[in-house]
PDB file of N, CA and C in Angstrom:
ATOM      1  N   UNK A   1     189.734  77.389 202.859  1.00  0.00           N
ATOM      2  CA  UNK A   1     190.576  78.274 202.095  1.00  0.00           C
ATOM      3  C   UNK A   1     190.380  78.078 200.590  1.00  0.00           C
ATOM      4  N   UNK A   2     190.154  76.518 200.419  1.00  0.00           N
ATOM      5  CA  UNK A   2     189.936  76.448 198.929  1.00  0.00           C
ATOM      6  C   UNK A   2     188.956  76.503 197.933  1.00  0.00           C
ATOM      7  N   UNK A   3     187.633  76.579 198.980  1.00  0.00           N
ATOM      8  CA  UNK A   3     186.549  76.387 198.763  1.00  0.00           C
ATOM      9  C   UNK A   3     185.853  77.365 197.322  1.00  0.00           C
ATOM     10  N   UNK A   4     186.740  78.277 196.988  1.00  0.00           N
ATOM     11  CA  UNK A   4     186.374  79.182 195.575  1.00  0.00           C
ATOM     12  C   UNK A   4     186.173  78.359 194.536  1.00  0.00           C
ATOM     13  N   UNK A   5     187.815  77.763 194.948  1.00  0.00           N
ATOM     14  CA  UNK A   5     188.501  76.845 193.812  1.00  0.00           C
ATOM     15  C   UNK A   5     188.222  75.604 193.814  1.00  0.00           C
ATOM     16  N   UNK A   6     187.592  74.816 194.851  1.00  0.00           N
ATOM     17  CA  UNK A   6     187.331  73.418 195.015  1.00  0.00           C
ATOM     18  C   UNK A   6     185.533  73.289 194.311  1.00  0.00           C
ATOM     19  N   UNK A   7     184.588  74.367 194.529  1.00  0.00           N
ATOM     20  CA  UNK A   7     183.657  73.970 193.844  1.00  0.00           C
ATOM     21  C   UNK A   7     183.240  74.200 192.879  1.00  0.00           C
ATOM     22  N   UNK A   8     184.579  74.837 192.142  1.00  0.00           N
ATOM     23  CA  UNK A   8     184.158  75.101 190.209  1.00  0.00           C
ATOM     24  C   UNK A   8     183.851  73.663 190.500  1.00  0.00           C
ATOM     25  N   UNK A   9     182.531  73.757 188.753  1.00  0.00           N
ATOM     26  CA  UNK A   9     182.127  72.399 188.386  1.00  0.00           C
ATOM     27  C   UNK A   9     183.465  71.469 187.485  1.00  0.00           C
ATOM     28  N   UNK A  10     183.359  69.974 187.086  1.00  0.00           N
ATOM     29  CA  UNK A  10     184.379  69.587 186.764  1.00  0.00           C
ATOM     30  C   UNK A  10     184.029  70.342 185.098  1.00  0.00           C
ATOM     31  N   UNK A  11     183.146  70.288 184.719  1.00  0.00           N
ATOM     32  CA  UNK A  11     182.692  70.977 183.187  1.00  0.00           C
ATOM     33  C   UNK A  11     183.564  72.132 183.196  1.00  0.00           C
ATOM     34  N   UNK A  12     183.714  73.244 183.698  1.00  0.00           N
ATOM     35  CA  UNK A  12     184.794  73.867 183.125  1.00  0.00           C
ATOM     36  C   UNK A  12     186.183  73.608 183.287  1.00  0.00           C
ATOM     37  N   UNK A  13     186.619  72.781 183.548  1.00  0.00           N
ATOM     38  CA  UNK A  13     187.868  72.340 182.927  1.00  0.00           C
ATOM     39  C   UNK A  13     188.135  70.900 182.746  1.00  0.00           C
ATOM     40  N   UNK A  14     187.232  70.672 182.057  1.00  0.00           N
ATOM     41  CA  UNK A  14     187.185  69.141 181.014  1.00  0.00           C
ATOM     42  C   UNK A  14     187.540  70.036 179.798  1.00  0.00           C
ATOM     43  N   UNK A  15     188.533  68.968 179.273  1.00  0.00           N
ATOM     44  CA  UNK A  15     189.157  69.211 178.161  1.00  0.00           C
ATOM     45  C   UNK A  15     188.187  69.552 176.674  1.00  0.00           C
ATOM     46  N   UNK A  16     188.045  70.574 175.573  1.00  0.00           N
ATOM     47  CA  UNK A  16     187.154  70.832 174.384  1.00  0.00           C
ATOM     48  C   UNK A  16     188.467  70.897 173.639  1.00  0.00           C
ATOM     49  N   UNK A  17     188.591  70.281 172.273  1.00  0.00           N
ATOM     50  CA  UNK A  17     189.479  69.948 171.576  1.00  0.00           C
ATOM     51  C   UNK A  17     188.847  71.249 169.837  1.00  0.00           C
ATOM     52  N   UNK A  18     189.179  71.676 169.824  1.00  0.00           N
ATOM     53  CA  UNK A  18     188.061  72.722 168.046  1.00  0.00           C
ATOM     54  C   UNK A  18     189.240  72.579 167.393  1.00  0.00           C
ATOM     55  N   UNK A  19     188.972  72.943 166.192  1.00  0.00           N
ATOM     56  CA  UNK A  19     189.906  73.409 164.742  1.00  0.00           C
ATOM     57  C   UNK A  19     190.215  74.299 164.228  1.00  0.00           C
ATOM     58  N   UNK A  20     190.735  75.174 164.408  1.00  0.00           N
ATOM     59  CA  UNK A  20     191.092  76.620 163.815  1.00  0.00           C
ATOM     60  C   UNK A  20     191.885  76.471 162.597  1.00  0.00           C
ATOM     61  N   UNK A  21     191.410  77.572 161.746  1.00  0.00           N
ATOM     62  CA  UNK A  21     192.638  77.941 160.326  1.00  0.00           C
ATOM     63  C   UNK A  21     193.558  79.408 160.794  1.00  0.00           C
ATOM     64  N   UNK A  22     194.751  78.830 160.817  1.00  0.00           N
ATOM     65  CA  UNK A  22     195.674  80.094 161.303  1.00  0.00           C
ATOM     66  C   UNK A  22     196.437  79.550 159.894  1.00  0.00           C
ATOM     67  N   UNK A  23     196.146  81.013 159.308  1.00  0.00           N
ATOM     68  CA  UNK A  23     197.519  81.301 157.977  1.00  0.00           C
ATOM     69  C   UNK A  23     197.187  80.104 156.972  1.00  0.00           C
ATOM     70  N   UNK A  24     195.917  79.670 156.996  1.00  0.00           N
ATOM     71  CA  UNK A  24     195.576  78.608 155.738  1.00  0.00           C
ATOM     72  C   UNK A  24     195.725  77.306 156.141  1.00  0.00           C
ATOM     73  N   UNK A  25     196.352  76.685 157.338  1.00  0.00           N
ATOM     74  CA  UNK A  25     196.263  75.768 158.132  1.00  0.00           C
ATOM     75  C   UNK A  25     195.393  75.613 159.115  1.00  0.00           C
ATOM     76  N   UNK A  26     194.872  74.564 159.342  1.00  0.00           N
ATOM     77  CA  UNK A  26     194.063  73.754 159.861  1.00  0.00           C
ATOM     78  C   UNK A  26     194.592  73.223 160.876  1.00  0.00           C
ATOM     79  N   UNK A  27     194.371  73.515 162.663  1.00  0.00           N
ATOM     80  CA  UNK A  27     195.139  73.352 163.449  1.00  0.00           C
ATOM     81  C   UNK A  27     193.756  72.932 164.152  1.00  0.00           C
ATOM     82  N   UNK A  28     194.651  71.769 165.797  1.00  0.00           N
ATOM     83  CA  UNK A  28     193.534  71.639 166.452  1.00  0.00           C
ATOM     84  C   UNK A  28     193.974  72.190 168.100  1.00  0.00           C
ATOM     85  N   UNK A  29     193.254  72.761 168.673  1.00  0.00           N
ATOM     86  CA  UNK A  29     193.645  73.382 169.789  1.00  0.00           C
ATOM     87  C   UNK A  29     193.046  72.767 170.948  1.00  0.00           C
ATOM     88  N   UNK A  30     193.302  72.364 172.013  1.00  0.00           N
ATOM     89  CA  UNK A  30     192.697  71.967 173.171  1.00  0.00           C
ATOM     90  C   UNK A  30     192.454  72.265 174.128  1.00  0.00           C
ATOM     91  N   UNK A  31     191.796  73.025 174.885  1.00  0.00           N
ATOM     92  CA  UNK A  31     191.688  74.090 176.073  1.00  0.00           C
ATOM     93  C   UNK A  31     190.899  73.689 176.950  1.00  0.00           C
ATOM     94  N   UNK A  32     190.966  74.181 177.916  1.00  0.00           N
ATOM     95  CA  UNK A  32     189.377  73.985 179.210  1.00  0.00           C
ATOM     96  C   UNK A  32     188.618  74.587 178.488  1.00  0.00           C
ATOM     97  N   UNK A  33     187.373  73.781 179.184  1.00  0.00           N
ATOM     98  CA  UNK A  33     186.181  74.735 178.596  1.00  0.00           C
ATOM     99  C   UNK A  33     186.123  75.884 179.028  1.00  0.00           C
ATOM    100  N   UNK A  34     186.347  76.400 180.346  1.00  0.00           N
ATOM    101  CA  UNK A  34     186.800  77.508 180.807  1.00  0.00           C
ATOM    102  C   UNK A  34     187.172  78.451 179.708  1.00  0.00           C
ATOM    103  N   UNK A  35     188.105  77.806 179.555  1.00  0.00           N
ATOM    104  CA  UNK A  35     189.312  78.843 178.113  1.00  0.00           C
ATOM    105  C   UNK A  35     188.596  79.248 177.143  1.00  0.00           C
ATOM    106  N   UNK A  36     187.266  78.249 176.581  1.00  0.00           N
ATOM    107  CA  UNK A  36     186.777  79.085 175.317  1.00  0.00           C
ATOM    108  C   UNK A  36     185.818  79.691 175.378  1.00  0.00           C
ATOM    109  N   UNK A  37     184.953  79.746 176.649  1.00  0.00           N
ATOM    110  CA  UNK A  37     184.474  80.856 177.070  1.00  0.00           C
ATOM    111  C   UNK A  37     184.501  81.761 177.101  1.00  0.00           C
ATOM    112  N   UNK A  38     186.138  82.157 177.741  1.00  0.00           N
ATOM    113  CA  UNK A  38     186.457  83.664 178.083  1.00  0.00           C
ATOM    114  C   UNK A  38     186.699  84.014 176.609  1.00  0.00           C
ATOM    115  N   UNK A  39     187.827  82.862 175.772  1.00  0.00           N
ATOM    116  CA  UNK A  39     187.900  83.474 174.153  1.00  0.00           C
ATOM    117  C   UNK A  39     186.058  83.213 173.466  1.00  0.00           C
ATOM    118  N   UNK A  40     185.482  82.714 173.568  1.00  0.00           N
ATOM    119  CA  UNK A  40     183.997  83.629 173.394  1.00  0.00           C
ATOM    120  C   UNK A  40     183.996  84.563 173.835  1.00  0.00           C
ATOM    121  N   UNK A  41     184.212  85.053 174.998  1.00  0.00           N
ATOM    122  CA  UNK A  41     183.799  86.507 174.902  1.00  0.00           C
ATOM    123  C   UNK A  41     184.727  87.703 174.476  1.00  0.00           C
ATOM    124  N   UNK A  42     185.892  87.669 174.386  1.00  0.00           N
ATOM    125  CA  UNK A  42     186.762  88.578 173.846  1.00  0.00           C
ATOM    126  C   UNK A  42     186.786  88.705 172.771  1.00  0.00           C
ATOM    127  N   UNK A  43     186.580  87.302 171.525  1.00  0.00           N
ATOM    128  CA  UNK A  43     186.104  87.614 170.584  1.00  0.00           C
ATOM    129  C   UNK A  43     184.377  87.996 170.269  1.00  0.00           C
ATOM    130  N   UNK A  44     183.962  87.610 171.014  1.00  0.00           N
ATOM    131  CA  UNK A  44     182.919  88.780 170.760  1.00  0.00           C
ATOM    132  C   UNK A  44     182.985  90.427 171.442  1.00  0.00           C
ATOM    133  N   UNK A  45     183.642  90.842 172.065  1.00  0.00           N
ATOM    134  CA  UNK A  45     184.412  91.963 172.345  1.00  0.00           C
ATOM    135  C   UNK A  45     184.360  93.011 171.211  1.00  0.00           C
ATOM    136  N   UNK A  46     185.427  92.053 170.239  1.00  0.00           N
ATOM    137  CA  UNK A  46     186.155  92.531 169.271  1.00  0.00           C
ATOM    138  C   UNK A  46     185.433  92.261 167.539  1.00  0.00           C
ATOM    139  N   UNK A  47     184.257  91.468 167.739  1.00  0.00           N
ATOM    140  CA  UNK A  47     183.240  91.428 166.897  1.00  0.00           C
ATOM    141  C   UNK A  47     183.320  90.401 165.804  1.00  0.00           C
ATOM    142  N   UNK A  48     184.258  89.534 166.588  1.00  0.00           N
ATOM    143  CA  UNK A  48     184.893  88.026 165.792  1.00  0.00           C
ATOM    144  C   UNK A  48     184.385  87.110 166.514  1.00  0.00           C
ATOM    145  N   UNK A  49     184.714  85.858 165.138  1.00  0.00           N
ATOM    146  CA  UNK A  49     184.686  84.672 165.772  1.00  0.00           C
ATOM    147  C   UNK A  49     185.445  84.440 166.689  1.00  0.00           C
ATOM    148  N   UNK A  50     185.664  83.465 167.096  1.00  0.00           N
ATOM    149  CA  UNK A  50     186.861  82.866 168.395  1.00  0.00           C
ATOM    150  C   UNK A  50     187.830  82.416 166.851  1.00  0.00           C
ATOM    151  N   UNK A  51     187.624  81.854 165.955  1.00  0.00           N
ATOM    152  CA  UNK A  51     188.660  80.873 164.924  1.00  0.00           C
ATOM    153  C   UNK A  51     189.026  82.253 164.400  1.00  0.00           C
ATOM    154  N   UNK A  52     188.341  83.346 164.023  1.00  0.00           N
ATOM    155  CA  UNK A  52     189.210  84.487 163.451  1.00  0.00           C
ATOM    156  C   UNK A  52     189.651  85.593 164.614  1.00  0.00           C
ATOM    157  N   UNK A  53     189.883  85.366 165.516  1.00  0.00           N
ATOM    158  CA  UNK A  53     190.575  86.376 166.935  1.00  0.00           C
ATOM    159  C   UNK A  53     191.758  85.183 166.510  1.00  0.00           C
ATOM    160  N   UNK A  54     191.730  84.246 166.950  1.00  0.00           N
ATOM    161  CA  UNK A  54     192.594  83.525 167.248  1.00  0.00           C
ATOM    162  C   UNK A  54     193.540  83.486 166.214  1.00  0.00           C
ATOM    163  N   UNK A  55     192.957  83.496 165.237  1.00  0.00           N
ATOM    164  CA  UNK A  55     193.727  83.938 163.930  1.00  0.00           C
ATOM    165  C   UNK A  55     194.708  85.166 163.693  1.00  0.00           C
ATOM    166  N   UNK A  56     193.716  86.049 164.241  1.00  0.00           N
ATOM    167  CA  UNK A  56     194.264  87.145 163.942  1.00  0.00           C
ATOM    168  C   UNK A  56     195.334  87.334 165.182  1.00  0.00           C
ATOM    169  N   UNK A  57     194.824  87.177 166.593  1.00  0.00           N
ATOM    170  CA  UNK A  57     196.217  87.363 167.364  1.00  0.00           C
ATOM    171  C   UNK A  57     197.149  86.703 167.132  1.00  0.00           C
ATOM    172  N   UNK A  58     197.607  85.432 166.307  1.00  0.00           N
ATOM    173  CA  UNK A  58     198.613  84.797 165.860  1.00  0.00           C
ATOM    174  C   UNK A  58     199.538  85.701 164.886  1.00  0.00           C
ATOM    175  N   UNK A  59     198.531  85.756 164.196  1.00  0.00           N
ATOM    176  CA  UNK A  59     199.215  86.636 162.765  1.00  0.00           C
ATOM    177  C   UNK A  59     200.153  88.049 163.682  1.00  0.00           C
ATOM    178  N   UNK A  60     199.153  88.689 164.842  1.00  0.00           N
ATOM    179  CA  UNK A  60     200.079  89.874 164.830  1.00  0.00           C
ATOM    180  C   UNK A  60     201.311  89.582 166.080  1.00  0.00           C
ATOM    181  N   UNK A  61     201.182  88.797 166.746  1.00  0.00           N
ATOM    182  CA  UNK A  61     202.422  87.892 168.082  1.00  0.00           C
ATOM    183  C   UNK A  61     203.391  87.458 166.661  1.00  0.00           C
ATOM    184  N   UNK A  62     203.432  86.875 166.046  1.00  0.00           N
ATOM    185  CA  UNK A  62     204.280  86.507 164.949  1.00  0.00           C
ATOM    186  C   UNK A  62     204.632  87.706 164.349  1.00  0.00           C
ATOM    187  N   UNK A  63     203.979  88.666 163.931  1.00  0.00           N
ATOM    188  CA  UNK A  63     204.476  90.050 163.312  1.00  0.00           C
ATOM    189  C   UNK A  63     205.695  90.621 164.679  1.00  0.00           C
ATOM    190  N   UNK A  64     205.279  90.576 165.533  1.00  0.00           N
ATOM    191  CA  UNK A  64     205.986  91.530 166.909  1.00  0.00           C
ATOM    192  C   UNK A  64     207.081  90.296 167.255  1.00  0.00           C
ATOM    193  N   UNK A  65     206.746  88.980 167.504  1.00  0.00           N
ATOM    194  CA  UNK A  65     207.646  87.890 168.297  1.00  0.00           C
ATOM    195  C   UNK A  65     208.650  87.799 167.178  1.00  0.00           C
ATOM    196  N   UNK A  66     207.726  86.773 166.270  1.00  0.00           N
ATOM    197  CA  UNK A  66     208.378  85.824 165.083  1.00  0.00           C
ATOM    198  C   UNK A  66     208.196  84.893 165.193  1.00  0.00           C
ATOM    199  N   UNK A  67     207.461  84.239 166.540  1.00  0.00           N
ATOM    200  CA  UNK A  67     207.270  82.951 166.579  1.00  0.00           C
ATOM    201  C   UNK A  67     205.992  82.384 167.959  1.00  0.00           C
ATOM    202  N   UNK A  68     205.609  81.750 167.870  1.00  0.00           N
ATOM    203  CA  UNK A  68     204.685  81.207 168.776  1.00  0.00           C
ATOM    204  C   UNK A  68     205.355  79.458 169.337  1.00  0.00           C
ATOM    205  N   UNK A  69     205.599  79.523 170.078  1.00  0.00           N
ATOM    206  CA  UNK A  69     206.837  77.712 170.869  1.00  0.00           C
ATOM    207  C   UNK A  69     204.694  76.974 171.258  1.00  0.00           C
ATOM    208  N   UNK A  70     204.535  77.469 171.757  1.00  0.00           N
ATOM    209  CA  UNK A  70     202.631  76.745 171.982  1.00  0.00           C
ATOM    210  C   UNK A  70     201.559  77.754 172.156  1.00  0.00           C
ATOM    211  N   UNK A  71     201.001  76.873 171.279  1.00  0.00           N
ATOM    212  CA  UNK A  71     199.385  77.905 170.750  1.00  0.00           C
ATOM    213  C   UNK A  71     198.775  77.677 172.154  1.00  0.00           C
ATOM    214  N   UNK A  72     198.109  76.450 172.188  1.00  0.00           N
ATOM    215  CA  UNK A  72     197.243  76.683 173.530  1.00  0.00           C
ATOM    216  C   UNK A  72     198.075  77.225 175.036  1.00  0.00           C
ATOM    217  N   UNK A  73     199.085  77.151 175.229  1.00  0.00           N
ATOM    218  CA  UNK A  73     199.606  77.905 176.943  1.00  0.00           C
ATOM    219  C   UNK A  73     199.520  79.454 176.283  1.00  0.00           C
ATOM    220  N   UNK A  74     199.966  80.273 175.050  1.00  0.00           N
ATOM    221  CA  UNK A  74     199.686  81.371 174.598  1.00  0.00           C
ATOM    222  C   UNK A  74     197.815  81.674 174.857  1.00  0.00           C
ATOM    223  N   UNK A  75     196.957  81.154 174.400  1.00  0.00           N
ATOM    224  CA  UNK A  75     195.342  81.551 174.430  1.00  0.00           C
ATOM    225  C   UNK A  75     195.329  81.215 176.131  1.00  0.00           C
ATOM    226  N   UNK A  76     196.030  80.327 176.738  1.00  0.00           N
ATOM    227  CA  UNK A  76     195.553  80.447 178.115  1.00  0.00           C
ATOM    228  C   UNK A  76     196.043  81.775 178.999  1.00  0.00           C
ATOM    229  N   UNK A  77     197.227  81.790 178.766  1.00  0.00           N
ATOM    230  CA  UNK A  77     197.373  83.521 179.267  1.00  0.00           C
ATOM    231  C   UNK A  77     196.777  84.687 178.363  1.00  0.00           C
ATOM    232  N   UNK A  78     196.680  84.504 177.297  1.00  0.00           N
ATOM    233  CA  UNK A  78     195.734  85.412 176.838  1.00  0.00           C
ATOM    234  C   UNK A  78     193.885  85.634 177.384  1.00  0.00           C
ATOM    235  N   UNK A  79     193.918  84.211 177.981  1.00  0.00           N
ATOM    236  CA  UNK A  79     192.322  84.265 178.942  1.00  0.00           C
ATOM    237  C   UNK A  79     192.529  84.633 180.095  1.00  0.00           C
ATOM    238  N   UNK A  80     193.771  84.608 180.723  1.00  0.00           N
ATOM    239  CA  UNK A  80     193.791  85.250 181.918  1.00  0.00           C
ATOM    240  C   UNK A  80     194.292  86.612 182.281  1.00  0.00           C
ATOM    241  N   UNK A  81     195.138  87.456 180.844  1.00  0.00           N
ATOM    242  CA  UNK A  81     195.278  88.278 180.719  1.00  0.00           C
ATOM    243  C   UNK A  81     194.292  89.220 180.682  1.00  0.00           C
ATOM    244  N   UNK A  82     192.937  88.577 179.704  1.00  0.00           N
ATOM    245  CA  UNK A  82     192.056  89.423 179.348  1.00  0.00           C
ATOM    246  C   UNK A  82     191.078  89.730 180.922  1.00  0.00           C
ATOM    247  N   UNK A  83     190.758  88.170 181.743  1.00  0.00           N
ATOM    248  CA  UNK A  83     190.176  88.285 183.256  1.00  0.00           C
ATOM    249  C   UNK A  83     190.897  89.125 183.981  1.00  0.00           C
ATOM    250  N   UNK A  84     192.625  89.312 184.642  1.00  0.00           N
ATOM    251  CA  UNK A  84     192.572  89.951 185.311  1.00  0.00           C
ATOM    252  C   UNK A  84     192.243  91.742 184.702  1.00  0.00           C
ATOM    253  N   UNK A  85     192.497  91.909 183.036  1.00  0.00           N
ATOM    254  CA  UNK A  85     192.149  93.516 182.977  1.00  0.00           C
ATOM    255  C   UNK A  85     191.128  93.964 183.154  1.00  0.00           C
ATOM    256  N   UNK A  86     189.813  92.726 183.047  1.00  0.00           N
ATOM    257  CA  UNK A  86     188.513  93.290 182.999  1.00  0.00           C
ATOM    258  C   UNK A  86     188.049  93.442 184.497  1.00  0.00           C
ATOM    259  N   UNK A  87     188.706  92.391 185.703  1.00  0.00           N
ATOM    260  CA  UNK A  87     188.483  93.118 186.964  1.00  0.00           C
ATOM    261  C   UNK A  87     189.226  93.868 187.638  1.00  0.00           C
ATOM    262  N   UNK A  88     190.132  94.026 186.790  1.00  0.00           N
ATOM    263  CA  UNK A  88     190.619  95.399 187.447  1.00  0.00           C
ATOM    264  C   UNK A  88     190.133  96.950 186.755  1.00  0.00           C
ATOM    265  N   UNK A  89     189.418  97.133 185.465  1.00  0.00           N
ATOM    266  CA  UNK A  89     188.964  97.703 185.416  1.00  0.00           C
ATOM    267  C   UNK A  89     186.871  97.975 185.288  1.00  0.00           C
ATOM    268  N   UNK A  90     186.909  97.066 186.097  1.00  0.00           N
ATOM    269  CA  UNK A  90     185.526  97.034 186.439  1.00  0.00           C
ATOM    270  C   UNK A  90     185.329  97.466 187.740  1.00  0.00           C
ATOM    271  N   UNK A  91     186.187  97.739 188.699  1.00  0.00           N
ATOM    272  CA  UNK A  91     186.343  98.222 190.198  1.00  0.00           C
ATOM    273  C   UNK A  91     186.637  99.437 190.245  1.00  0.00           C
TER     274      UNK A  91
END
């Protein structure tokens, strides 16, 4: 039954630690490698870096929220947000 999920390699989800500037700060984010993959590709999607997507979706969740409680569980549903739209509209 588990076998999808049991033979991802351990490499995508060993921990990658990067540095982003959100709003002139210097932040460090920690994700699966998994995670910056998919934000590789959405920011290349959108014709950005991953440090300026990430940027920029902060800036506008703070325009609409007012606040962000955690950056990285936010980019992780934002990677799985972006996976399930792209297979559901790839079918």
């Amino acid at each position: 039954m588990c076998e999808l999920y049991a033979s991802q390699p351990q490499s995508l989800y060993d921990i990658t630690k990067r540095s982003v500037r959100i709003q002139g700060v210097v932040t460090s984010v920690a994700l699966e490698n998994k995670m910056w993959e998919i934000l590789d590709q959405i920011a290349a999607k959108e014709s950005l870096s991953v440090a300026e997507f990430i940027s920029t979706l902060y800036q506008e969740i703070i325009e609409q929220r007012g606040a962000i409680r955690n950056l990285a569980s936010m980019l992780r549903v934002t990677c799985l947000t972006y996976a399930l739209n792209t297979n559901t509209t790839e079918h």
